[in-house]
N, C-alpha and C. Protein backbone atom coordinates (compact mmCIF):
# COMPACT_ATOMS: atom_id res chain seq x y z
N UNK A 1 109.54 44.19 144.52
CA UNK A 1 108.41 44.96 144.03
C UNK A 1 108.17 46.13 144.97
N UNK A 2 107.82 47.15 144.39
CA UNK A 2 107.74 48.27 145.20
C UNK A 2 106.39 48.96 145.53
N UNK A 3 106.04 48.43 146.69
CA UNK A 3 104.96 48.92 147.73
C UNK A 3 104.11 50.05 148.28
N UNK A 4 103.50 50.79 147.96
CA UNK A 4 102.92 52.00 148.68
C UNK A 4 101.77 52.19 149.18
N UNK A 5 102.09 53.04 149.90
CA UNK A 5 100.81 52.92 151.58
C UNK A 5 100.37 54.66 151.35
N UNK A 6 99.19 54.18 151.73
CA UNK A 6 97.70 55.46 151.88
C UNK A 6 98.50 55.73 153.10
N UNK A 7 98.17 57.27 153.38
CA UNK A 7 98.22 58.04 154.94
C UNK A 7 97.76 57.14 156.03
N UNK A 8 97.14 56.39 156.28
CA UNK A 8 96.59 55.65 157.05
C UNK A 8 97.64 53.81 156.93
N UNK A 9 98.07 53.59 156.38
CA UNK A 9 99.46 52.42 156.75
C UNK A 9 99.08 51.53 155.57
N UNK A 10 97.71 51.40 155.40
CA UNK A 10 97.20 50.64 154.23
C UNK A 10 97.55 50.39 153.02
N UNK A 11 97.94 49.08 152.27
CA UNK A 11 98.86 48.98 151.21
C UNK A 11 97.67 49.66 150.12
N UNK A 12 98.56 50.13 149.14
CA UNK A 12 97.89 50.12 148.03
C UNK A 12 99.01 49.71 146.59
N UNK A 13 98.27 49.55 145.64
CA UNK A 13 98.67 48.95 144.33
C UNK A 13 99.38 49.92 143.48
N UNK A 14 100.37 49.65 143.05
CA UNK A 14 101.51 50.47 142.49
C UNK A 14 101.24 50.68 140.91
N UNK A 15 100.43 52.07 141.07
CA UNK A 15 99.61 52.41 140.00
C UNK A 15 100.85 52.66 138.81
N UNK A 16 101.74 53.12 138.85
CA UNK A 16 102.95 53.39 138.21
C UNK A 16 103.40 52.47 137.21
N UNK A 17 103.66 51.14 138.16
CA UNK A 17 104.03 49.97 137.79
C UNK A 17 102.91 49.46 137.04
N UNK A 18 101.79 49.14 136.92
CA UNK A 18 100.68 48.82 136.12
C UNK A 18 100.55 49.53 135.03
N UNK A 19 100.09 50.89 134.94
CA UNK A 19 100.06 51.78 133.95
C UNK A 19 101.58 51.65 133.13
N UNK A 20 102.84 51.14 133.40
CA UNK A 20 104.08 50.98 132.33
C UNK A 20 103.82 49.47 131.52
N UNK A 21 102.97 48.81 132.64
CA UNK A 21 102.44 47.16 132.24
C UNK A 21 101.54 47.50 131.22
N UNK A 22 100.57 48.28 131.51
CA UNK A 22 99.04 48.50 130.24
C UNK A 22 99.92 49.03 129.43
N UNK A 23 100.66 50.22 129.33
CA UNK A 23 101.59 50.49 127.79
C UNK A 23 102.14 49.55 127.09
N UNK A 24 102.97 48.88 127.77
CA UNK A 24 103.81 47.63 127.09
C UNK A 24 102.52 46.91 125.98
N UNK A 25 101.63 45.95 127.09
CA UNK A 25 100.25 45.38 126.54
C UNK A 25 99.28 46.23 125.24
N UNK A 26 99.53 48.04 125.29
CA UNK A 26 99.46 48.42 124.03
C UNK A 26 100.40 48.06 122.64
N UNK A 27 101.23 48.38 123.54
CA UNK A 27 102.66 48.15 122.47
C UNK A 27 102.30 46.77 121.51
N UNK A 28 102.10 45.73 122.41
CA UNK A 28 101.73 44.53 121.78
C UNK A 28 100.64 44.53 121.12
N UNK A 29 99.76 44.93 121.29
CA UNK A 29 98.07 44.89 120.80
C UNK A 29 98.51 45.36 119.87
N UNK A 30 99.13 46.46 119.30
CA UNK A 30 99.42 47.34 117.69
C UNK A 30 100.46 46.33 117.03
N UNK A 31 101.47 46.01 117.49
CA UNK A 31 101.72 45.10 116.82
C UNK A 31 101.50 43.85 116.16
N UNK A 32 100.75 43.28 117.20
CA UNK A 32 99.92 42.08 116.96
C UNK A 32 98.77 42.33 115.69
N UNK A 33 98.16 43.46 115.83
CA UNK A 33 97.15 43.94 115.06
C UNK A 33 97.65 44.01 113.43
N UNK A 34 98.83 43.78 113.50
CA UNK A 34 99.41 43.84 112.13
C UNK A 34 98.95 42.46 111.09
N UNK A 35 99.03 41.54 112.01
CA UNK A 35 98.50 40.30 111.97
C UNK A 35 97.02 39.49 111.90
N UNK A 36 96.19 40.54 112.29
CA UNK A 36 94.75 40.44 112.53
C UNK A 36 93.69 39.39 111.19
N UNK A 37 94.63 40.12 110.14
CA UNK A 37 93.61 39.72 108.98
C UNK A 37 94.23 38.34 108.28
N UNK A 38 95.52 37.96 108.74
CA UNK A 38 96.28 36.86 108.31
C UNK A 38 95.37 35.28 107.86
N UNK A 39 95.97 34.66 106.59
CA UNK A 39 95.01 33.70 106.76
C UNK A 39 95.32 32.35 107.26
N UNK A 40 94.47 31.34 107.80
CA UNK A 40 95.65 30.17 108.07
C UNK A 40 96.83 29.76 107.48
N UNK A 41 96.42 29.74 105.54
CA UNK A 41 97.23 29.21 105.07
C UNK A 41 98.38 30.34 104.97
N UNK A 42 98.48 31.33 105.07
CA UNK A 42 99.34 32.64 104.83
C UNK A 42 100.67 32.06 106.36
N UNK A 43 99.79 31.66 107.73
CA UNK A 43 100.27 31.68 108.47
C UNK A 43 100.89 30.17 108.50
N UNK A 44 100.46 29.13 108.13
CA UNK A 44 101.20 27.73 108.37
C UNK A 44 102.34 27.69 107.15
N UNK A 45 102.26 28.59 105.86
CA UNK A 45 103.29 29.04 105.23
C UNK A 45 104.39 29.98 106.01
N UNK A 46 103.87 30.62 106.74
CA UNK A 46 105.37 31.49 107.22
C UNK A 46 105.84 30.81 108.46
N UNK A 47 107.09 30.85 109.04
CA UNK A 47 107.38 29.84 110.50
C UNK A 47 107.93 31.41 111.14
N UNK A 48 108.05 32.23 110.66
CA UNK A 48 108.21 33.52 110.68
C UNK A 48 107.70 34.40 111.45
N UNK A 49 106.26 34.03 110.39
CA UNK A 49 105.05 34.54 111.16
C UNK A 49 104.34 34.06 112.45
N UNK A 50 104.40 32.98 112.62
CA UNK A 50 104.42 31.97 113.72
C UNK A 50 104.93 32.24 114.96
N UNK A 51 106.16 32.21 114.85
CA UNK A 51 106.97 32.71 115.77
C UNK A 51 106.86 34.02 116.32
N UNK A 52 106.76 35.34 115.56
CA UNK A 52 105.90 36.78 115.85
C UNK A 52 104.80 36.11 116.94
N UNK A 53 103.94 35.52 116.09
CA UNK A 53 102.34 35.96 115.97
C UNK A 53 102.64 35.11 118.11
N UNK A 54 103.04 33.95 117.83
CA UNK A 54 102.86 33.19 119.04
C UNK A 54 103.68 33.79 120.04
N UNK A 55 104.63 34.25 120.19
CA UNK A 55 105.63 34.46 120.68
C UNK A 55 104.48 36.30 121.05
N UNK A 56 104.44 36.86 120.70
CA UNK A 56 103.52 37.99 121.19
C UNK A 56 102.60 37.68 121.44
N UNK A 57 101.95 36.80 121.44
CA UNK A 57 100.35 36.67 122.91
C UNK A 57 101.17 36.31 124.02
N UNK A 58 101.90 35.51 123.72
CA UNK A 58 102.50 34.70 124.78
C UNK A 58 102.85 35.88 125.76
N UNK A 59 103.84 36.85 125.39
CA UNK A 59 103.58 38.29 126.06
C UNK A 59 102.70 39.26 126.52
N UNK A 60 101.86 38.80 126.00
CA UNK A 60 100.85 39.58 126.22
C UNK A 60 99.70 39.17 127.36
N UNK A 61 99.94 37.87 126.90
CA UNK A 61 99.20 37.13 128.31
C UNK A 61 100.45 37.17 129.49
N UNK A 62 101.68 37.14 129.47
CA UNK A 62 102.46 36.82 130.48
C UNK A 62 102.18 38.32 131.11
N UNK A 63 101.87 39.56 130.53
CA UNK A 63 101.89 40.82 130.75
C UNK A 63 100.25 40.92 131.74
N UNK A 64 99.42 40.66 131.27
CA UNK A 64 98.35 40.52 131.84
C UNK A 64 98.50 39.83 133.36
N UNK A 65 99.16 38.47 132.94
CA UNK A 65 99.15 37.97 134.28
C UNK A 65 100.25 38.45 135.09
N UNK A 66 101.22 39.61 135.15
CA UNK A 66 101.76 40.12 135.84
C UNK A 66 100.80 41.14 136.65
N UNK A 67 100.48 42.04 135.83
CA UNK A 67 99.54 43.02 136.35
C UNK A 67 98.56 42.42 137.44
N UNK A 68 98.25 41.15 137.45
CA UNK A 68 96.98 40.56 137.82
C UNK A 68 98.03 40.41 139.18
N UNK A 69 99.10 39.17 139.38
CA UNK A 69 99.96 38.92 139.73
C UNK A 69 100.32 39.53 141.04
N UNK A 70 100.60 41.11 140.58
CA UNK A 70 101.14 42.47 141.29
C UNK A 70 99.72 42.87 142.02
N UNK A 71 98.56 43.34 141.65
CA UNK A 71 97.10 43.75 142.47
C UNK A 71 97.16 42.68 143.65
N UNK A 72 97.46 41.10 142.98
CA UNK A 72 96.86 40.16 144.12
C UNK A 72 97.61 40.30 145.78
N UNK A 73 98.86 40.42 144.73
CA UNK A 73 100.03 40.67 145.88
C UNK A 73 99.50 41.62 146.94
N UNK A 74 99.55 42.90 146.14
CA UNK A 74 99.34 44.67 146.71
C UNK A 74 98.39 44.45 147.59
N UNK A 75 96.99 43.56 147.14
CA UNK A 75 95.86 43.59 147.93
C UNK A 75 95.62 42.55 148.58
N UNK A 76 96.91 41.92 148.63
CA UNK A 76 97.04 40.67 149.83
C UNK A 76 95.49 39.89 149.84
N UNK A 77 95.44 39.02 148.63
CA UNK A 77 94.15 38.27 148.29
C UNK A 77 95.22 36.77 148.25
N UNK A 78 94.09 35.70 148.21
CA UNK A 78 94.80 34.72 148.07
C UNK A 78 96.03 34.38 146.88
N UNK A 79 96.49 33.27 147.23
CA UNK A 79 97.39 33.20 146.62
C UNK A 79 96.78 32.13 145.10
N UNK A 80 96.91 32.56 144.15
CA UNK A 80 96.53 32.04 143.09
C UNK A 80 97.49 30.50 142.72
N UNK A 81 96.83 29.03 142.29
CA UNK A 81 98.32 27.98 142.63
C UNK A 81 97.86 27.98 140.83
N UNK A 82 97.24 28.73 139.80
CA UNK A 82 97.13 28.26 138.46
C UNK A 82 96.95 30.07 137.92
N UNK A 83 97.97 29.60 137.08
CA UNK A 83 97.93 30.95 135.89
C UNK A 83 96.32 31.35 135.53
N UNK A 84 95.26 30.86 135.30
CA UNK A 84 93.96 30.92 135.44
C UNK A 84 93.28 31.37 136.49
N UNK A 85 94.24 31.00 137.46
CA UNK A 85 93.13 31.54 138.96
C UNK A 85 93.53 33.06 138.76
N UNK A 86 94.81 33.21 138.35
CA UNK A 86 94.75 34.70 138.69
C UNK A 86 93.76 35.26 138.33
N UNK A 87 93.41 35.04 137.19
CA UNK A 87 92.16 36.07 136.40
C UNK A 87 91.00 35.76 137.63
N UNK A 88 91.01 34.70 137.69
CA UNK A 88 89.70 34.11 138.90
C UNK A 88 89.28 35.03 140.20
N UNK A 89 90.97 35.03 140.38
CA UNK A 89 90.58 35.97 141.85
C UNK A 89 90.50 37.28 141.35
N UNK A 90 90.98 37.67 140.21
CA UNK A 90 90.50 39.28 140.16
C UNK A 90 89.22 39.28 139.61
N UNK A 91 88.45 38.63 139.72
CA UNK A 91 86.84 38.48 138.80
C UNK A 91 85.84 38.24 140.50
N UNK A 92 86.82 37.49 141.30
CA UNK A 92 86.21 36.92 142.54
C UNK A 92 86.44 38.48 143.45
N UNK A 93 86.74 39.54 142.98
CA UNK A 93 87.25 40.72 144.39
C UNK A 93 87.08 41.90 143.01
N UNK A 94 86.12 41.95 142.00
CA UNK A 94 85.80 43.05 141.12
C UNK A 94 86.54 43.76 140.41
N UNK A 95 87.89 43.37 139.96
CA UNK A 95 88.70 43.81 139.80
C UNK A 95 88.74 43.51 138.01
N UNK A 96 88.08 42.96 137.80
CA UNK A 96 87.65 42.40 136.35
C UNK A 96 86.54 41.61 136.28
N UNK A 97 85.52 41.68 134.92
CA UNK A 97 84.57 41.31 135.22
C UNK A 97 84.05 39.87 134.92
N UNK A 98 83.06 39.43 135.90
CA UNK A 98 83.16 37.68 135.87
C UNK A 98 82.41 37.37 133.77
N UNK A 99 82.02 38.26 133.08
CA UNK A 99 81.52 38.14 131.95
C UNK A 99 82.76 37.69 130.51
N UNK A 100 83.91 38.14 131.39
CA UNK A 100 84.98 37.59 130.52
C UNK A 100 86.03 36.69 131.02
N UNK A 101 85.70 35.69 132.52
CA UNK A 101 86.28 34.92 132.89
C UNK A 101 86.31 33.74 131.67
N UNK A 102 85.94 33.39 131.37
CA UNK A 102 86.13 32.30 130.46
C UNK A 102 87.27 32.62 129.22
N UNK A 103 87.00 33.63 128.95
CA UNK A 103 88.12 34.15 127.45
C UNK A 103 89.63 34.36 128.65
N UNK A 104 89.43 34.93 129.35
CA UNK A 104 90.88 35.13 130.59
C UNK A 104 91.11 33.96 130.87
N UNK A 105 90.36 32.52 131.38
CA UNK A 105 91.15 31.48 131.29
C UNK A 105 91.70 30.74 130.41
N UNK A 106 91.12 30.95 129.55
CA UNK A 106 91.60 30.12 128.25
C UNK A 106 92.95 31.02 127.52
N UNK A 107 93.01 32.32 127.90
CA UNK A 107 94.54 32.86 127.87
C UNK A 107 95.71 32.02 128.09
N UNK A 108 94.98 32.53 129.83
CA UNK A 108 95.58 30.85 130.52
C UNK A 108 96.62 30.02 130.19
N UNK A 109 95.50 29.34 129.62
CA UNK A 109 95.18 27.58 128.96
C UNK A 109 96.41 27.85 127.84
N UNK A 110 96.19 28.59 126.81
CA UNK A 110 96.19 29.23 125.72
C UNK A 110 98.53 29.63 125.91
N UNK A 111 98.20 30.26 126.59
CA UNK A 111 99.96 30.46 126.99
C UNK A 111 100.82 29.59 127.81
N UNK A 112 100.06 28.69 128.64
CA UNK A 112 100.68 27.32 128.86
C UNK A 112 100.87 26.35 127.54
N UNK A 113 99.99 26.57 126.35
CA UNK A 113 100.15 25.89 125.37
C UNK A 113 101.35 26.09 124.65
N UNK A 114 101.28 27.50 124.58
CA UNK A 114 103.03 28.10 123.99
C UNK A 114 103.77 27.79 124.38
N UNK A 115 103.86 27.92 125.14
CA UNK A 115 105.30 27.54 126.56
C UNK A 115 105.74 26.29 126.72
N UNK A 116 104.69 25.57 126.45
CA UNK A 116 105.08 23.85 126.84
C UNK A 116 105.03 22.68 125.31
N UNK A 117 104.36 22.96 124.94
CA UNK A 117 104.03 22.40 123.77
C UNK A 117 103.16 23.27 122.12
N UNK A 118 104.01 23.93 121.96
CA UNK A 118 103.81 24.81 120.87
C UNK A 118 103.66 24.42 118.92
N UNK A 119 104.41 23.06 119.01
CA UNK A 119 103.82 22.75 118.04
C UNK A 119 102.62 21.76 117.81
N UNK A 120 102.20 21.91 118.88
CA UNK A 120 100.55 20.72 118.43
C UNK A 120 99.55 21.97 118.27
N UNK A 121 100.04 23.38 118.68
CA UNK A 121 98.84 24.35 118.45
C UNK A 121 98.30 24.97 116.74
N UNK A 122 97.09 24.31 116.40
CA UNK A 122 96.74 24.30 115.57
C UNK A 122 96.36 26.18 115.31
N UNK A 123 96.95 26.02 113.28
CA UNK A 123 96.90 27.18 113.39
C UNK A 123 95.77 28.11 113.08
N UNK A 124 94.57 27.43 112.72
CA UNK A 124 93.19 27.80 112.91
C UNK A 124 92.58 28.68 114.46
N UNK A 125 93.52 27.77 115.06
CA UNK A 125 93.18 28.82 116.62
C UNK A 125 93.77 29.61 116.98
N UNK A 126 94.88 29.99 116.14
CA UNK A 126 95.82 31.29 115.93
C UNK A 126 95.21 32.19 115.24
N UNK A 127 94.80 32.18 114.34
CA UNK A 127 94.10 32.73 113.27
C UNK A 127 92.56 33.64 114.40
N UNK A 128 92.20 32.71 114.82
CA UNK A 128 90.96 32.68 115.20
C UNK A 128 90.91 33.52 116.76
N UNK A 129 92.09 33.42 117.00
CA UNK A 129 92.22 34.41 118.00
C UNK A 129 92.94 35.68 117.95
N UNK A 130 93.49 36.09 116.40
CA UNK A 130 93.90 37.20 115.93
C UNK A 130 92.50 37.93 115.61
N UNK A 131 91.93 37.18 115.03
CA UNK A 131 90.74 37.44 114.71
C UNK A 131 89.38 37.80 115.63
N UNK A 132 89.23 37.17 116.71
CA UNK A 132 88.34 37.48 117.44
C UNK A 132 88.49 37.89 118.73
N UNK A 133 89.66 37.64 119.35
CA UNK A 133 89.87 37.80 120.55
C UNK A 133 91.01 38.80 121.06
N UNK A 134 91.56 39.60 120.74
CA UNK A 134 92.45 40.56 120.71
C UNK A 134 91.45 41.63 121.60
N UNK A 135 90.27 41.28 121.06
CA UNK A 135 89.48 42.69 121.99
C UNK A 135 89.17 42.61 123.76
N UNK A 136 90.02 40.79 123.89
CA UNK A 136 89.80 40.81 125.55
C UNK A 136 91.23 41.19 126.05
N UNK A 137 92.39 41.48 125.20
CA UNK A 137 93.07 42.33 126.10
C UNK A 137 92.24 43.37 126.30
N UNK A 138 92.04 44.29 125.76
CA UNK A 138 91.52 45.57 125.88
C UNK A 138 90.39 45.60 126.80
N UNK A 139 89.29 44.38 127.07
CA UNK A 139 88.29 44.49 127.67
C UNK A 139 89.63 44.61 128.92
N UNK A 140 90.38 43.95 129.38
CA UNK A 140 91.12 43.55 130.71
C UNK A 140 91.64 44.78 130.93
N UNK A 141 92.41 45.56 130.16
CA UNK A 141 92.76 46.50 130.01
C UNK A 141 91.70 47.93 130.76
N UNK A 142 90.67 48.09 129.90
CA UNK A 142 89.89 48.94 130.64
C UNK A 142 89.23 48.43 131.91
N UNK A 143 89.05 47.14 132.62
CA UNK A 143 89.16 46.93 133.97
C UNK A 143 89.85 47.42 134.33
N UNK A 144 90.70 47.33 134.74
CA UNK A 144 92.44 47.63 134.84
C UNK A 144 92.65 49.09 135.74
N UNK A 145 91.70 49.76 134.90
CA UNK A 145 92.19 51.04 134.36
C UNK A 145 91.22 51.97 135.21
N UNK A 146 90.00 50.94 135.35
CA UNK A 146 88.67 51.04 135.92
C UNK A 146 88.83 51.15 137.80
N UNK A 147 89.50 49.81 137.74
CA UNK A 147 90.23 50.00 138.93
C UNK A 147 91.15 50.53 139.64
N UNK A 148 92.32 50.78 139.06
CA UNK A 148 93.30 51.91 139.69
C UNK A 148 92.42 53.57 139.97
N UNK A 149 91.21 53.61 139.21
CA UNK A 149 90.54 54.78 139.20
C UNK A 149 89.64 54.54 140.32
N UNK A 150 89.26 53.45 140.40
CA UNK A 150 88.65 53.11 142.20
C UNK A 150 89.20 52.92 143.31
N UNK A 151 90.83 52.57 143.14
CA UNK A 151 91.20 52.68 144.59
C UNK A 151 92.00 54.22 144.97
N UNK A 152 91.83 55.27 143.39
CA UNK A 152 92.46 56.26 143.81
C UNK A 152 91.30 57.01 144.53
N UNK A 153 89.96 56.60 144.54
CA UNK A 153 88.67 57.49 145.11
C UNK A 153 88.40 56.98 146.14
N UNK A 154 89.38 55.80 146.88
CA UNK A 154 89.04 55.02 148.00
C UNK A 154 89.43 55.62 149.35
């Protein structure tokens, strides 16, 4: 990973590398959005759709928790031992705000479910998070965005 230092020796966060991370995480959000209005039964009929629909959060959270991942590193904060803490410690050092810790862990929660056991995930909570929750990438996102704009005034 590639490192850069203020005039003064001090690491800072590789705004470059983040900002190609938040594009990608657009990339996904529009696509995903294709999906938004889908209905359960539309979706436990397609294995198709399934596979899209799950298979892109799953990215999208893995994308998030890179970005998160990369700051913790850059800003030499603890070391996170749960895909959840990451969000934790960037909520614990302002870097995102503690008002959407709960929807960021259950990402989490939520992409360990994909990953490990993907068919017990009911598709009501697929649905339901096309549906309602797509707007906490974007809340994470404009943190994000909030912050690289605070450590460039630092």
């Amino acid at each position: 990973m590639k490192t850069a230092y203020w005039n003064d020796g001090t690491c800072m966060v590789d705004k470059t590398l983040i900002l190609k991370k938040l594009s990608v995480l657009d990339e996904y959000l529009k696509q995903i959005g294709e999906y938004a209005s889908i209905s359960p039964k539309a979706y436990i009929d397609d294995w198709k759709v399934q596979r899209i629909v799950e298979r892109t959060l799953q990215m999208m959270i893995e994308t998030c928790l890179d970005i998160g991942a990369h700051i913790i590193s850059d800003e030499n904060l603890r070391v996170p031992e749960t895909y959840a803490e990451v969000f934790r410690i960037m909520v614990e050092n302002d870097i995102l705000p503690g008002s959407h810790l709960d929807a960021f862990e259950k990402m989490a929660r939520f992409r360990n479910l994909v990953v490990h056991d993907y068919e017990r995930i009911d598709p009501e909570i697929i649905v339901g998070i096309l549906r309602n929750n797509l707007q906490d990438f974007k809340a994470l996102k404009t943190s994000i965005i909030a912050y690289l704009k605070r450590q460039e005034s630092e």
